[in-house]
N, C-alpha and C. Protein backbone atom coordinates (compact mmCIF):
# COMPACT_ATOMS: atom_id res chain seq x y z
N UNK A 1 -10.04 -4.27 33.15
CA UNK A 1 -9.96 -4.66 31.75
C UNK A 1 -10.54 -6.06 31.61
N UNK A 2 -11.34 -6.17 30.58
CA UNK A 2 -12.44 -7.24 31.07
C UNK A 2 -12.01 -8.20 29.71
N UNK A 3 -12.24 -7.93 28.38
CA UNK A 3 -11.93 -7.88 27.03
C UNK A 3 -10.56 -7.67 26.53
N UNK A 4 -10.00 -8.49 25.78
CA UNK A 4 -8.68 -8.15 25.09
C UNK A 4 -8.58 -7.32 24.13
N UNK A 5 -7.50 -6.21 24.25
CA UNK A 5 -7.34 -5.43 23.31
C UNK A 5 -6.53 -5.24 22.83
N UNK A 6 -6.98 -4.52 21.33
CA UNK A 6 -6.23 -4.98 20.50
C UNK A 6 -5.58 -3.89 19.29
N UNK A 7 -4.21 -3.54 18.56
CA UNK A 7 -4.46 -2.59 18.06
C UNK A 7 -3.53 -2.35 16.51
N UNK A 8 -2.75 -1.61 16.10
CA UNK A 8 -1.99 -2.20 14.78
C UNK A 8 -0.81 -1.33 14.90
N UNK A 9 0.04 -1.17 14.78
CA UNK A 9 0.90 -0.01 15.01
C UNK A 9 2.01 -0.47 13.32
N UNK A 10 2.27 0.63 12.62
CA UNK A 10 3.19 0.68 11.25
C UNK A 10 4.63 1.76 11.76
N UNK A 11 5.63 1.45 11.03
CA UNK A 11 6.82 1.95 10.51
C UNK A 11 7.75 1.94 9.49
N UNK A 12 8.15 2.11 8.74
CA UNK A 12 8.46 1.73 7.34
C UNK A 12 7.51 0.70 6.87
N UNK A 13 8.42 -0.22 6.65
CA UNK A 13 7.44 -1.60 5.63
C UNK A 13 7.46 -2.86 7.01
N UNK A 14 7.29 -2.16 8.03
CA UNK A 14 7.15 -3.16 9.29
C UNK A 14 5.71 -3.00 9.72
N UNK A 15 4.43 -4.10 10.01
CA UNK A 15 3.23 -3.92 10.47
C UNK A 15 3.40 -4.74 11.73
N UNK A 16 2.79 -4.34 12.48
CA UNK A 16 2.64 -5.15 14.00
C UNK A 16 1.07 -4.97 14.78
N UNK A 17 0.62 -6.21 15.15
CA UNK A 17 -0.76 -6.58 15.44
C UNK A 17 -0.38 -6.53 17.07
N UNK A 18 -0.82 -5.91 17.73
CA UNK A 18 -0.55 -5.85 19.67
C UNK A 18 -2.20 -6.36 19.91
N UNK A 19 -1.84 -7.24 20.52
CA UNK A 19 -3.12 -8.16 21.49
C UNK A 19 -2.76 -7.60 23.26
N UNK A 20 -3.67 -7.09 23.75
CA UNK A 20 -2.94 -6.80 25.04
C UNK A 20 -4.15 -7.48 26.37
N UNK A 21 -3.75 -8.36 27.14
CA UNK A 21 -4.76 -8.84 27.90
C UNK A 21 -4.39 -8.62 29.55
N UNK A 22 -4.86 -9.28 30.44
CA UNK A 22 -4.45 -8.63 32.06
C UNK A 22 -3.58 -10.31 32.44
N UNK A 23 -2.43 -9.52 32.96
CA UNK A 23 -1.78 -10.84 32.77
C UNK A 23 -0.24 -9.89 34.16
N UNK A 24 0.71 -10.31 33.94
CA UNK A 24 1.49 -10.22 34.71
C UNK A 24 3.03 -9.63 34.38
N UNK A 25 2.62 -9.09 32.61
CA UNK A 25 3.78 -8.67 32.17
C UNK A 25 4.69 -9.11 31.27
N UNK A 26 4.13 -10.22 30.70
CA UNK A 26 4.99 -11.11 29.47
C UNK A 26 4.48 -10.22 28.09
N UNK A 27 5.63 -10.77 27.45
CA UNK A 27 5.58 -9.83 26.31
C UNK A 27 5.81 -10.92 25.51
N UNK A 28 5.12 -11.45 24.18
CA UNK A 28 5.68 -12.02 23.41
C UNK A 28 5.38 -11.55 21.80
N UNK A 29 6.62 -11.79 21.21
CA UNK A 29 6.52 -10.99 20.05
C UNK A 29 6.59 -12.63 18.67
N UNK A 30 5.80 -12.82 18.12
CA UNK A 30 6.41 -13.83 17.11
C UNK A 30 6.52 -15.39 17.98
N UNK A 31 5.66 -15.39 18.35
CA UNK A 31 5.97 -16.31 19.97
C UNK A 31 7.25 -16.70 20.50
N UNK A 32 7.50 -15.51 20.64
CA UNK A 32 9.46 -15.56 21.57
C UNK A 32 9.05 -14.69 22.52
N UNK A 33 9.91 -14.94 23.10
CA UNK A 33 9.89 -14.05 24.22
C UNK A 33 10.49 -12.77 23.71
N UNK A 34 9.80 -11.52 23.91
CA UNK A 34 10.69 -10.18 23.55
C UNK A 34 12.33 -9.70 23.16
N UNK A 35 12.27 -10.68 24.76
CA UNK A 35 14.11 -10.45 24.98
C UNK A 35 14.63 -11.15 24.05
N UNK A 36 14.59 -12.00 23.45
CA UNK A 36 14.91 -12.53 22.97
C UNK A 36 14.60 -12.80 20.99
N UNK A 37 13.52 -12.10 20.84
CA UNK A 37 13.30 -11.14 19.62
C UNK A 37 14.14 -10.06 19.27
N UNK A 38 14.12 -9.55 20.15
CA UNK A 38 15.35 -8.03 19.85
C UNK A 38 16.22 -8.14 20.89
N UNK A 39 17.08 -8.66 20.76
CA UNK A 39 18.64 -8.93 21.66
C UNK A 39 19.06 -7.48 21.87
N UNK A 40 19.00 -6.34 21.02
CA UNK A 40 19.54 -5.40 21.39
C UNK A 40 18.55 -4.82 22.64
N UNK A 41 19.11 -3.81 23.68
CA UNK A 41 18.67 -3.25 25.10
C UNK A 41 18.06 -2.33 24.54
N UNK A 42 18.08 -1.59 23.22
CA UNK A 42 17.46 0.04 23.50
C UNK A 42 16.26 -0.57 22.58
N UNK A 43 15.97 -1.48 22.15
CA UNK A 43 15.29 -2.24 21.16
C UNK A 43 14.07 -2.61 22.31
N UNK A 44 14.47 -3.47 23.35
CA UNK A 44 13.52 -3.50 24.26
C UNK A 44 13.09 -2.74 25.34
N UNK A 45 13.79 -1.83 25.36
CA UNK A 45 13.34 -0.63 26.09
C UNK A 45 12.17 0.35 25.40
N UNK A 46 12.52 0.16 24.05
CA UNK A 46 11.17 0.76 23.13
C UNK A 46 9.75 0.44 23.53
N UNK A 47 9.81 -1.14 23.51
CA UNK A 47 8.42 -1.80 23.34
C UNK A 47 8.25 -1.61 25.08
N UNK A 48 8.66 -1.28 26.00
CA UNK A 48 8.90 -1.35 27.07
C UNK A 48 8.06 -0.23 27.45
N UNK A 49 8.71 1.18 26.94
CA UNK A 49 8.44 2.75 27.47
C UNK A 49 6.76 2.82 27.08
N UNK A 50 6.25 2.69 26.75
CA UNK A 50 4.99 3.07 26.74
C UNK A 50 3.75 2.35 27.81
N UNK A 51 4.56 1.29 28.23
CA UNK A 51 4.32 0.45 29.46
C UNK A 51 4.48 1.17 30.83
N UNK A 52 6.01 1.43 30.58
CA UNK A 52 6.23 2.20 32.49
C UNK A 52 5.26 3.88 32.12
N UNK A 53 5.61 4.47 30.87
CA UNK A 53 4.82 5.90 31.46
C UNK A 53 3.68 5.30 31.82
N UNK A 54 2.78 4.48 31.58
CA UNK A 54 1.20 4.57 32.38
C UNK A 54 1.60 3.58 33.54
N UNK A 55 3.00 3.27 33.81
CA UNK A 55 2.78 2.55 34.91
C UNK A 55 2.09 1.09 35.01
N UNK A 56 1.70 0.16 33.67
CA UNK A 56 0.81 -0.79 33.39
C UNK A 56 2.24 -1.88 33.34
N UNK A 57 3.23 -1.79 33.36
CA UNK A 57 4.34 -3.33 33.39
C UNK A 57 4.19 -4.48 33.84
N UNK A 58 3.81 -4.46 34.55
CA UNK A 58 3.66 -5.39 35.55
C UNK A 58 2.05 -5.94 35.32
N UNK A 59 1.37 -5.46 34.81
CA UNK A 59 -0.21 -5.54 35.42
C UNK A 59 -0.97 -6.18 33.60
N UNK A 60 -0.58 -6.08 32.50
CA UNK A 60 -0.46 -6.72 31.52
C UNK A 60 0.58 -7.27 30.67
N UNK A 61 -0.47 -8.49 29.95
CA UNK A 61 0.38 -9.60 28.79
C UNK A 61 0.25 -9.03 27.66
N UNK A 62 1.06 -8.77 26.90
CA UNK A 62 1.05 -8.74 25.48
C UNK A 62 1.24 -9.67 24.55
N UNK A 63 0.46 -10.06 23.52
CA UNK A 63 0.84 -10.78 22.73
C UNK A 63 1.22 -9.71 21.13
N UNK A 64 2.47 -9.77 20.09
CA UNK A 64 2.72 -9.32 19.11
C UNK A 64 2.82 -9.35 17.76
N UNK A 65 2.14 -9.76 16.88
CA UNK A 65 2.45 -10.30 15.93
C UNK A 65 3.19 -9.31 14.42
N UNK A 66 4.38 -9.37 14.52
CA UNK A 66 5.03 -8.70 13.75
C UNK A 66 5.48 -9.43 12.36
N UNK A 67 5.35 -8.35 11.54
CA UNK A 67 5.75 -8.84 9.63
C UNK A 67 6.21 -7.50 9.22
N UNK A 68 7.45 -8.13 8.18
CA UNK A 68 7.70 -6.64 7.39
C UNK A 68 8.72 -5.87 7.88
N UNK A 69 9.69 -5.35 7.42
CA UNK A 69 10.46 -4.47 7.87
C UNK A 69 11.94 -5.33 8.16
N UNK A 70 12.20 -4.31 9.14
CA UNK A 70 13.37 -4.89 9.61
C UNK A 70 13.81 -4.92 11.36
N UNK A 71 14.52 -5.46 11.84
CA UNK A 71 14.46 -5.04 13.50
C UNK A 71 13.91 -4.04 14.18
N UNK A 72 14.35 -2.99 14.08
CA UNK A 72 14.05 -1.85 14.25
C UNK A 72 12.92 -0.87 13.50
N UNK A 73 12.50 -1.10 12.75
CA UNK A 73 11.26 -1.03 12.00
C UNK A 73 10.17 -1.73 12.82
N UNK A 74 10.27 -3.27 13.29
CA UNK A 74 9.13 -3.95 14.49
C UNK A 74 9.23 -3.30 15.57
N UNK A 75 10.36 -2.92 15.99
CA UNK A 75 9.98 -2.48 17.38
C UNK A 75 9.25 -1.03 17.25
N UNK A 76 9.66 -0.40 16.21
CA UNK A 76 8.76 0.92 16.75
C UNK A 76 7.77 1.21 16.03
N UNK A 77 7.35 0.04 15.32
CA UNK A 77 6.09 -0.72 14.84
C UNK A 77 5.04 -1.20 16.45
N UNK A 78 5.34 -2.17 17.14
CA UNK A 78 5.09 -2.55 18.27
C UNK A 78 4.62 -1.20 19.11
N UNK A 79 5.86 -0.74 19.39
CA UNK A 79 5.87 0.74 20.47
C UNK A 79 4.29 1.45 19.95
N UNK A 80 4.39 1.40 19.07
CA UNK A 80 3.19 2.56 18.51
C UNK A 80 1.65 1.54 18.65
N UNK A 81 1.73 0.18 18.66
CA UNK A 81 0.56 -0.77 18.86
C UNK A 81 0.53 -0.66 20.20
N UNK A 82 1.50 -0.56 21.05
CA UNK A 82 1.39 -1.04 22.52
C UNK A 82 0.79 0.34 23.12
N UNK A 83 1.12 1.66 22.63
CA UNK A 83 -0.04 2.66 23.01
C UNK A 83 -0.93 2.75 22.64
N UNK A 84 -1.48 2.24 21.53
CA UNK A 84 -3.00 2.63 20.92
C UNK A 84 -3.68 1.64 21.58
N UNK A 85 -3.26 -0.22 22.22
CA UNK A 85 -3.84 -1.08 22.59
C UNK A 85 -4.41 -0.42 24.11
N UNK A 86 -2.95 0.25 24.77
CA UNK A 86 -3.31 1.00 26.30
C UNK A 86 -4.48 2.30 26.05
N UNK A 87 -4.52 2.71 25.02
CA UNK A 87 -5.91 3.84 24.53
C UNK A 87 -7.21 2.91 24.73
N UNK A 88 -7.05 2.13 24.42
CA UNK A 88 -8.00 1.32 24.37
C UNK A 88 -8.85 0.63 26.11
N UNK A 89 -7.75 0.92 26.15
CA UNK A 89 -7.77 0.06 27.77
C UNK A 89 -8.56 1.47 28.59
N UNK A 90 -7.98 2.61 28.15
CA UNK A 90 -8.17 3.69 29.45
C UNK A 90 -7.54 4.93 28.50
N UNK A 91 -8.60 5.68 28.14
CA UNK A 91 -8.75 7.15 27.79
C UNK A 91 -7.85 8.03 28.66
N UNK A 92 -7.94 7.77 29.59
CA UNK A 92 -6.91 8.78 30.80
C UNK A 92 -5.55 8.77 30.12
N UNK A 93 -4.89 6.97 29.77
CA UNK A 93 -3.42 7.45 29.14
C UNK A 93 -2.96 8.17 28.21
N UNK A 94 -4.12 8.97 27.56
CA UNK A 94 -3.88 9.59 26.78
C UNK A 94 -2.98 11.41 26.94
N UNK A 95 -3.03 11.78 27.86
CA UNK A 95 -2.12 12.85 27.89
C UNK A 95 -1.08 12.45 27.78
N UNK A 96 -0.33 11.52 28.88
CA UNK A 96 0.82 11.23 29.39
C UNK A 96 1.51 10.26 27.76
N UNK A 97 0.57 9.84 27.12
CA UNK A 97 1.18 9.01 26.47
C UNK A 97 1.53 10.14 24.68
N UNK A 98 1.28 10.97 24.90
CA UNK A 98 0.69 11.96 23.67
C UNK A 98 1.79 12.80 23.95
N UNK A 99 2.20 13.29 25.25
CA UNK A 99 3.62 13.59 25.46
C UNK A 99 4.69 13.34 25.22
N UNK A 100 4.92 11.73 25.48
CA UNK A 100 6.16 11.21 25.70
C UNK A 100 6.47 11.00 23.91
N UNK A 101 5.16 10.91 23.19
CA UNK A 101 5.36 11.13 21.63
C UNK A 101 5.18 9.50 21.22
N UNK A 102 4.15 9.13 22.25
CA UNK A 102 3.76 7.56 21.53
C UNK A 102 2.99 7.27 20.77
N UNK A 103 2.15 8.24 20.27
CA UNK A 103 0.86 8.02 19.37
C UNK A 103 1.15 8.68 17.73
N UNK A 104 2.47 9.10 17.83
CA UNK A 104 2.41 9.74 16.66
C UNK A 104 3.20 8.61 15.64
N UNK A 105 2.45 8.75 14.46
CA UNK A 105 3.04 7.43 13.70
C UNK A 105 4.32 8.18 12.65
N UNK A 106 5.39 7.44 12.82
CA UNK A 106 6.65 8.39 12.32
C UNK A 106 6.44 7.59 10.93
N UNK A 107 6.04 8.92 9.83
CA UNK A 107 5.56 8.28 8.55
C UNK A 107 6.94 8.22 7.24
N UNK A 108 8.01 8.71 8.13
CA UNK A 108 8.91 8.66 6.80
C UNK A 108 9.45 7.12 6.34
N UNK A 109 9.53 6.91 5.08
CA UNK A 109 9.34 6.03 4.35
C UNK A 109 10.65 5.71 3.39
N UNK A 110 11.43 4.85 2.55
CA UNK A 110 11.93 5.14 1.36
C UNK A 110 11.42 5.35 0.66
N UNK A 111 12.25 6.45 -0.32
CA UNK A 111 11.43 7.10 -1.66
C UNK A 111 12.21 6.24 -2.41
N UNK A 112 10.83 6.06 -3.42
CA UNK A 112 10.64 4.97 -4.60
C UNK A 112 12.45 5.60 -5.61
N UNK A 113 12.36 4.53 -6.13
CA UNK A 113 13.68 4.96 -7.61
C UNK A 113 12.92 5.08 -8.08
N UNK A 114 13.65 6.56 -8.89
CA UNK A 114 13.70 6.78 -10.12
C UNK A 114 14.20 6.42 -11.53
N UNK A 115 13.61 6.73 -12.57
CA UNK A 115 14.12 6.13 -14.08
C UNK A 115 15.18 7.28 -13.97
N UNK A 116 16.11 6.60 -14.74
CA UNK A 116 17.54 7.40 -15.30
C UNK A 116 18.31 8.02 -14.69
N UNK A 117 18.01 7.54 -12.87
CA UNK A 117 18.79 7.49 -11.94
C UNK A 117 19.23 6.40 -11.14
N UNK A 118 20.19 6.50 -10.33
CA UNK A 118 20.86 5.58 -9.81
C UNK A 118 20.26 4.74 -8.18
N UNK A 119 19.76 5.98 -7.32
CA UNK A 119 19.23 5.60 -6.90
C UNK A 119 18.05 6.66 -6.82
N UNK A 120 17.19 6.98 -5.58
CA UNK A 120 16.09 7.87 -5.48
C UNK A 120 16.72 9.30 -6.13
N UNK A 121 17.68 9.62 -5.70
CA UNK A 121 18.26 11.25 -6.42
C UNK A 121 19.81 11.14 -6.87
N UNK A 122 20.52 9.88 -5.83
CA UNK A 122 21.74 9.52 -6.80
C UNK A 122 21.75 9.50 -8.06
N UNK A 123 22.39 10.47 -8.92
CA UNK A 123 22.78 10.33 -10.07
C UNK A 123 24.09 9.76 -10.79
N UNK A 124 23.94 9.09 -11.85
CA UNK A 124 24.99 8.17 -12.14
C UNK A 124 26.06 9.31 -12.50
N UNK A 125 27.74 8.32 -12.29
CA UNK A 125 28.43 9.70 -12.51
C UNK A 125 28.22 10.41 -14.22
N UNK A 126 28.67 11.52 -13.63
CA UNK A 126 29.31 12.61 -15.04
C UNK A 126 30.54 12.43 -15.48
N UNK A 127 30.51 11.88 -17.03
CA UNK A 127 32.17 12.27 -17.39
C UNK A 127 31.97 13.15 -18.69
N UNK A 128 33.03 14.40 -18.11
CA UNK A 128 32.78 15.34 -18.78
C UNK A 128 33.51 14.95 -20.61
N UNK A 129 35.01 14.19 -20.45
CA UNK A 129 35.21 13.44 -21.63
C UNK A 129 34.95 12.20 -22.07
């Protein structure tokens, strides 16, 4: 890997920019350190898994730049940049990574409110008197 690469990954109203270069395995998200971006374990195990299936942990740096959303919205914002950046790197990860269900962008969204409701389909109550 000669060139840094680079890629965008979305989830709700969370966007994330993955810079991925040859480095030794640092991850930084927002310039923090990962761990310390998402304190929760299954949070960094996200941005993590698309790393060990190709086996690349150890062997690249990531840099992350995340906006939008909410915790969990970045990370699987990230997750989805950190495979398209490894597409980039090497065509081969593409089975293994198409399996494990890293490339697919999970598009559900909140639905907008509606007029003369309460919320998207919540309706305000009924009183019958």
């Amino acid at each position: 890997m000669e060139k840094q690469k680079n890629a965008v990954g979305r989830r709700k109203e969370a966007v994330t920019r993955v810079f991925l270069s040859k480095g030794e395995g640092k991850i930084t998200v927002n310039g923090k350190d990962y761990k310390t971006y998402f304190p929760l374990v299954y949070l960094q195990n996200q941005l993590e898994a698309p790393l060990k299936t190709v086996e690349m942990a150890d062997k690249v740096d990531i840099v992350i730049n995340a906006k939008g959303g909410g915790v969990k919205g970045q990370a699987e914002a990230a997750k989805l940049g950190i495979a398209r950046a490894l597409l980039e790197v090497s065509a081969d990860y593409r089975p293994s990574l198409k399996a494990a269900g890293f490339l697919t962008r999970d598009s559900r969204v909140v639905e907008r409110k509606k007029p003369g409701r309460k919320k998207a389909r919540r309706s305000f109550q009924f009183s019958k008197r």
